[in-house]
C-alpha atoms as a PDB file:
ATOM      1  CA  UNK A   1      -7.352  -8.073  20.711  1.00  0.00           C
ATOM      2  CA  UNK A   2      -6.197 -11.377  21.626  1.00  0.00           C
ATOM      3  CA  UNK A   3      -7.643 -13.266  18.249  1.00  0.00           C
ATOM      4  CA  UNK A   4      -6.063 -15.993  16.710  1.00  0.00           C
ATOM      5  CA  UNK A   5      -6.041 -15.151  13.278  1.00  0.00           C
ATOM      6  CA  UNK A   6      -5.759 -18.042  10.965  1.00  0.00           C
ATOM      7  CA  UNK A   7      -5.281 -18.251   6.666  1.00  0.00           C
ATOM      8  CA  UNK A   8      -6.271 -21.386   5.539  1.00  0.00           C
ATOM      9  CA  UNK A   9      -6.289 -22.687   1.806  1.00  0.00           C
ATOM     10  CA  UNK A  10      -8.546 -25.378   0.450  1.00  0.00           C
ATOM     11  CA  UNK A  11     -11.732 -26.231  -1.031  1.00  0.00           C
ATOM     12  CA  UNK A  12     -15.572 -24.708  -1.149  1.00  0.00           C
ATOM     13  CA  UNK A  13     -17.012 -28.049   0.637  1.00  0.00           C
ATOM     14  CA  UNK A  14     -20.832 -27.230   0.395  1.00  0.00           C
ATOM     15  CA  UNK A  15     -23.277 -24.680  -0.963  1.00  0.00           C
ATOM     16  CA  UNK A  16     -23.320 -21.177   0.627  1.00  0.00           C
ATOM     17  CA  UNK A  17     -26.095 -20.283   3.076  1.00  0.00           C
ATOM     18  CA  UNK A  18     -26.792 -16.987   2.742  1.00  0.00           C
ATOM     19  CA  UNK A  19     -29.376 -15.138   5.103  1.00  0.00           C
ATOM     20  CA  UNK A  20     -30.800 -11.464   5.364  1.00  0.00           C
ATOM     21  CA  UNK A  21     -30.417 -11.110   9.229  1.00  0.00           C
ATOM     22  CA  UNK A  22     -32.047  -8.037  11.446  1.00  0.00           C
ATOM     23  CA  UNK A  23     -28.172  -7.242  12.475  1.00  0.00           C
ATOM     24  CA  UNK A  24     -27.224  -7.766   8.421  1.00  0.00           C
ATOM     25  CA  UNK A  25     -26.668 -10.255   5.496  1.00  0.00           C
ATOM     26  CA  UNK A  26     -24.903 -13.356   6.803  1.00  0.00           C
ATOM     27  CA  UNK A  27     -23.382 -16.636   4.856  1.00  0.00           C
ATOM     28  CA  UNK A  28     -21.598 -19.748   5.847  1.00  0.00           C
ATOM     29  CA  UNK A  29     -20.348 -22.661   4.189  1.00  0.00           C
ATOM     30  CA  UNK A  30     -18.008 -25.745   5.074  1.00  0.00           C
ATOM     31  CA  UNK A  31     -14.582 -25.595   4.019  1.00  0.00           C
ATOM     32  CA  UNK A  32     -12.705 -28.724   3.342  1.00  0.00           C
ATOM     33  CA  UNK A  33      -8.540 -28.348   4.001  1.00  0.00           C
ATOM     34  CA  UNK A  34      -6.075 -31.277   2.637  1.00  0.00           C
ATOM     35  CA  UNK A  35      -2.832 -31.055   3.517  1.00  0.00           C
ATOM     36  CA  UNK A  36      -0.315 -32.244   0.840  1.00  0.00           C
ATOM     37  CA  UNK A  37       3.039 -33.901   1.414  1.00  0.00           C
ATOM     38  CA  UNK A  38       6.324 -35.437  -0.114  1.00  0.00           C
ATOM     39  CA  UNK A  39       5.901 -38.969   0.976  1.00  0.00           C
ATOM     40  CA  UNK A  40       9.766 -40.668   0.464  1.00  0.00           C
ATOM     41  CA  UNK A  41       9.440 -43.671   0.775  1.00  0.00           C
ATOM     42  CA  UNK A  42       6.836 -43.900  -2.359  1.00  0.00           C
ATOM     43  CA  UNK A  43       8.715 -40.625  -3.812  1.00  0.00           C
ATOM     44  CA  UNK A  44       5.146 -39.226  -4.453  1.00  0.00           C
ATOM     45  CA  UNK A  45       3.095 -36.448  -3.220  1.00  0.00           C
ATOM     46  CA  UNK A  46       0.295 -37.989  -0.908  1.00  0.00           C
ATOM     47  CA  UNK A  47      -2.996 -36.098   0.571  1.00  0.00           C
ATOM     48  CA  UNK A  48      -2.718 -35.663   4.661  1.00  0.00           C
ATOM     49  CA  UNK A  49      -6.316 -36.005   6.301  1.00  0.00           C
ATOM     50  CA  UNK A  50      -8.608 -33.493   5.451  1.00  0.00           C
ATOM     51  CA  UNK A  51     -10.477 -30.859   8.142  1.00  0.00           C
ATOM     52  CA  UNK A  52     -13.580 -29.337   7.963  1.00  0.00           C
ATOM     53  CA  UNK A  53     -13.853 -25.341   8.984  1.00  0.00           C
ATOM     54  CA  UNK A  54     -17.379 -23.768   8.713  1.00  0.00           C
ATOM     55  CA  UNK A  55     -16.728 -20.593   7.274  1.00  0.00           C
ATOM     56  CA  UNK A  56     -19.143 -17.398   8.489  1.00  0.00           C
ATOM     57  CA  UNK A  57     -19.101 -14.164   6.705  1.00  0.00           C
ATOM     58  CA  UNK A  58     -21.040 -11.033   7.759  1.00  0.00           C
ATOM     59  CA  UNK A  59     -22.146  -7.504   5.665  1.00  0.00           C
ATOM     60  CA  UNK A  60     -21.135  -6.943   2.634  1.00  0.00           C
ATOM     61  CA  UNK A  61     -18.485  -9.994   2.285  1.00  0.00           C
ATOM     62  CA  UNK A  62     -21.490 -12.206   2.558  1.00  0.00           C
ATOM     63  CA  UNK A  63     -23.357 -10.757  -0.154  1.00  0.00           C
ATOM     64  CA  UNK A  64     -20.186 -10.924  -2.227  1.00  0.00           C
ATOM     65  CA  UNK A  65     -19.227 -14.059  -1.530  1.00  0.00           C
ATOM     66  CA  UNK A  66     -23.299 -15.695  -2.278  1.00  0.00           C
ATOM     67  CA  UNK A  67     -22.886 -14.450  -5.776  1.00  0.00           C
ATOM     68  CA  UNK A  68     -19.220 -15.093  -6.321  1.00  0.00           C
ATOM     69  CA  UNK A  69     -18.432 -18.957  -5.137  1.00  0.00           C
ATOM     70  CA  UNK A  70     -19.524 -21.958  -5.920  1.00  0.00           C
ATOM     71  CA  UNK A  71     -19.043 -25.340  -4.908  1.00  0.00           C
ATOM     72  CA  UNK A  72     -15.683 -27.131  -5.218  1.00  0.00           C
ATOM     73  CA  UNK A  73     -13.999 -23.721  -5.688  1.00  0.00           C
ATOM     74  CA  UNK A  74     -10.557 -23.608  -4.560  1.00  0.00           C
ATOM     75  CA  UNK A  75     -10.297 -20.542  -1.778  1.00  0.00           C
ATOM     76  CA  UNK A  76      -8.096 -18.894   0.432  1.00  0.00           C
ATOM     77  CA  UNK A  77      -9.974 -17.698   3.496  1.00  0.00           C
ATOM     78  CA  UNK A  78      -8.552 -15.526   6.296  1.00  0.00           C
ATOM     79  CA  UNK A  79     -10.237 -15.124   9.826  1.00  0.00           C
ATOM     80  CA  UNK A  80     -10.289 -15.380  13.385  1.00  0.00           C
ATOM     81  CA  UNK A  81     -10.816 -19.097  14.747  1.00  0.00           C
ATOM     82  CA  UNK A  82     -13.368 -20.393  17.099  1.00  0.00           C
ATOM     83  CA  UNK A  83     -13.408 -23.631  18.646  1.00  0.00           C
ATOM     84  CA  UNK A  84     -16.902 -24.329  19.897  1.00  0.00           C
ATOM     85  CA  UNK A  85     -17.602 -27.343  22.278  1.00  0.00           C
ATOM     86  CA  UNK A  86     -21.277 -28.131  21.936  1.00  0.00           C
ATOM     87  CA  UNK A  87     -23.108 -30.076  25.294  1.00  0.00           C
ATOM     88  CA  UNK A  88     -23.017 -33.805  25.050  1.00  0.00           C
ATOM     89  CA  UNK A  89     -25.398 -35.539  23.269  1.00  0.00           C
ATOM     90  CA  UNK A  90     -27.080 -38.451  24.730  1.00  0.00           C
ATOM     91  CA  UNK A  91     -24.254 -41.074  24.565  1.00  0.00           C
ATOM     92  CA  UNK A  92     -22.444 -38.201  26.480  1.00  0.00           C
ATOM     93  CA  UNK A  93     -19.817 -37.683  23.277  1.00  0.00           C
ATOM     94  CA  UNK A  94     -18.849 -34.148  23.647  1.00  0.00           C
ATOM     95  CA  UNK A  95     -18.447 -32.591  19.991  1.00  0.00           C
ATOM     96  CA  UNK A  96     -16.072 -30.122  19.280  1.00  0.00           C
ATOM     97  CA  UNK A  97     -15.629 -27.759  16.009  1.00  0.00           C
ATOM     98  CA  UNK A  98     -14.358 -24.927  14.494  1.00  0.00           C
ATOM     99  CA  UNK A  99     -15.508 -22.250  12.816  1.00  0.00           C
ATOM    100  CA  UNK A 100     -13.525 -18.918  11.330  1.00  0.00           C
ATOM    101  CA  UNK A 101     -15.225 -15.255  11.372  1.00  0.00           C
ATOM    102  CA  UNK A 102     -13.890 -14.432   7.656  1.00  0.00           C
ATOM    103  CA  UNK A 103     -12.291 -10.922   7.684  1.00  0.00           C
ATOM    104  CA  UNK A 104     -11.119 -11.932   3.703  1.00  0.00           C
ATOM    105  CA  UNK A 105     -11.931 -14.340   1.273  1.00  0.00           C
ATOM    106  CA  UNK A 106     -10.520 -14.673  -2.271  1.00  0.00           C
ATOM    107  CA  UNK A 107     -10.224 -17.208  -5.033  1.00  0.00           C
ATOM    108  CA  UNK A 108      -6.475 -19.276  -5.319  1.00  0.00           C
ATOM    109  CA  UNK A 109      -4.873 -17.842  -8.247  1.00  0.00           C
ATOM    110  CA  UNK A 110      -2.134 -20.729  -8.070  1.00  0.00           C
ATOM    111  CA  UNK A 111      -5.334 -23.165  -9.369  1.00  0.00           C
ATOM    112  CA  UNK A 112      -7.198 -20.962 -11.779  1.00  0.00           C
ATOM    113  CA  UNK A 113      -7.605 -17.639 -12.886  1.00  0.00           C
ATOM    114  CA  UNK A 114     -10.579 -14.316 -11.555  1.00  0.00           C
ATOM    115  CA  UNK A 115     -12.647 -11.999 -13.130  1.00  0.00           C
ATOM    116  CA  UNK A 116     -13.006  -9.180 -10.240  1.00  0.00           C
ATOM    117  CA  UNK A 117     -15.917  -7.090 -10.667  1.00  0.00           C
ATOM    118  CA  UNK A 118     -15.569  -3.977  -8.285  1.00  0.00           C
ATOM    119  CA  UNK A 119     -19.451  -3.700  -6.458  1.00  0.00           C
ATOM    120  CA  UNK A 120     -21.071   0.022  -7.639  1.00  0.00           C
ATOM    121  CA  UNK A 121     -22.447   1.036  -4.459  1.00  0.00           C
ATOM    122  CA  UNK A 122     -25.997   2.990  -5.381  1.00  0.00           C
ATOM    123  CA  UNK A 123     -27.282   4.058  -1.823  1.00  0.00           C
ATOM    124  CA  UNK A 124     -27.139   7.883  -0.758  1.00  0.00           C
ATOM    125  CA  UNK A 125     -24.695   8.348   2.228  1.00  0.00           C
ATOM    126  CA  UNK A 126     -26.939   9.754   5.323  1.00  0.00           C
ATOM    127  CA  UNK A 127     -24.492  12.611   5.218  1.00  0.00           C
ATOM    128  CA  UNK A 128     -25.672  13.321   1.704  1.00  0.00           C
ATOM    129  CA  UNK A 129     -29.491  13.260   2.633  1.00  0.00           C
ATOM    130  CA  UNK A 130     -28.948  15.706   5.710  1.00  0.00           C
ATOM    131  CA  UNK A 131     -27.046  18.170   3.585  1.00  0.00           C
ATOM    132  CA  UNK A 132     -29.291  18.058   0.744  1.00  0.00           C
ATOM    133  CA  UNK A 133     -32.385  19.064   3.446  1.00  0.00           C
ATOM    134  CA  UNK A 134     -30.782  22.217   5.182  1.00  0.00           C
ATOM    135  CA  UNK A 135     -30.472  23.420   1.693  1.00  0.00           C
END
């Protein structure tokens, strides 16, 4: 595939919207990214302008991720970008934004620490079920 895969670091920006979908659980939330940088002149650090991702996750990272993030949590989210160009609006301002298809998403250790909590999975595999009616 010809993806552009993208790991971005940064902020939990608004509450997550989690949805029970016919193709699946799905959740998305905006993600707020600040660049920081070693101004000279002032021999500070200095914030760079901030950008706004929304962040989709499908299956079982979207149930994860509803009962594991809050707002203002600092992430590190890994994905494939989209940049979506929606139709003017009536001024004729063409909007542009971009969203990332999270394949991982984890909490930034270098700001805090994690409790992981490994998910017990308590459905019967259909395998399981076929077997146990032959028998």
């Amino acid at each position: 595939m010809n993806d552009t895969l993208v790991t971005l670091v940064g902020h939990v920006a608004t509450q997550i919207d989690f949805k029970e979908t016919p193709a699946g659980p799905s959740a998305r939330f905006r993600f707020a990214v600040t660049p920081r940088y070693f101004d000279r002149r002032k021999e500070a650090w200095a914030d760079g302008s901030t950008s706004f991702y929304t962040v989709w996750a499908r299956r079982t990272l979207a149930l994860n991720l509803a009962s594991s993030v809050s707002v203002g949590e600092p992430l590190v989210v890994h994905g494939r970008l989209r940049v979506r160009e929606d139709p003017p609006d009536g001024d004729g301002v063409r909007w542009f934004s971009a969203d990332i298809d999270a394949v991982a998403i984890g909490h930034d250790l270098n700001r805090g620490t994690a409790a992981f909590r490994r998910v017990v999975r308590t459905e019967v595999p259909l395998m399981d079920d076929q077997k146990a009616a032959v028998v």
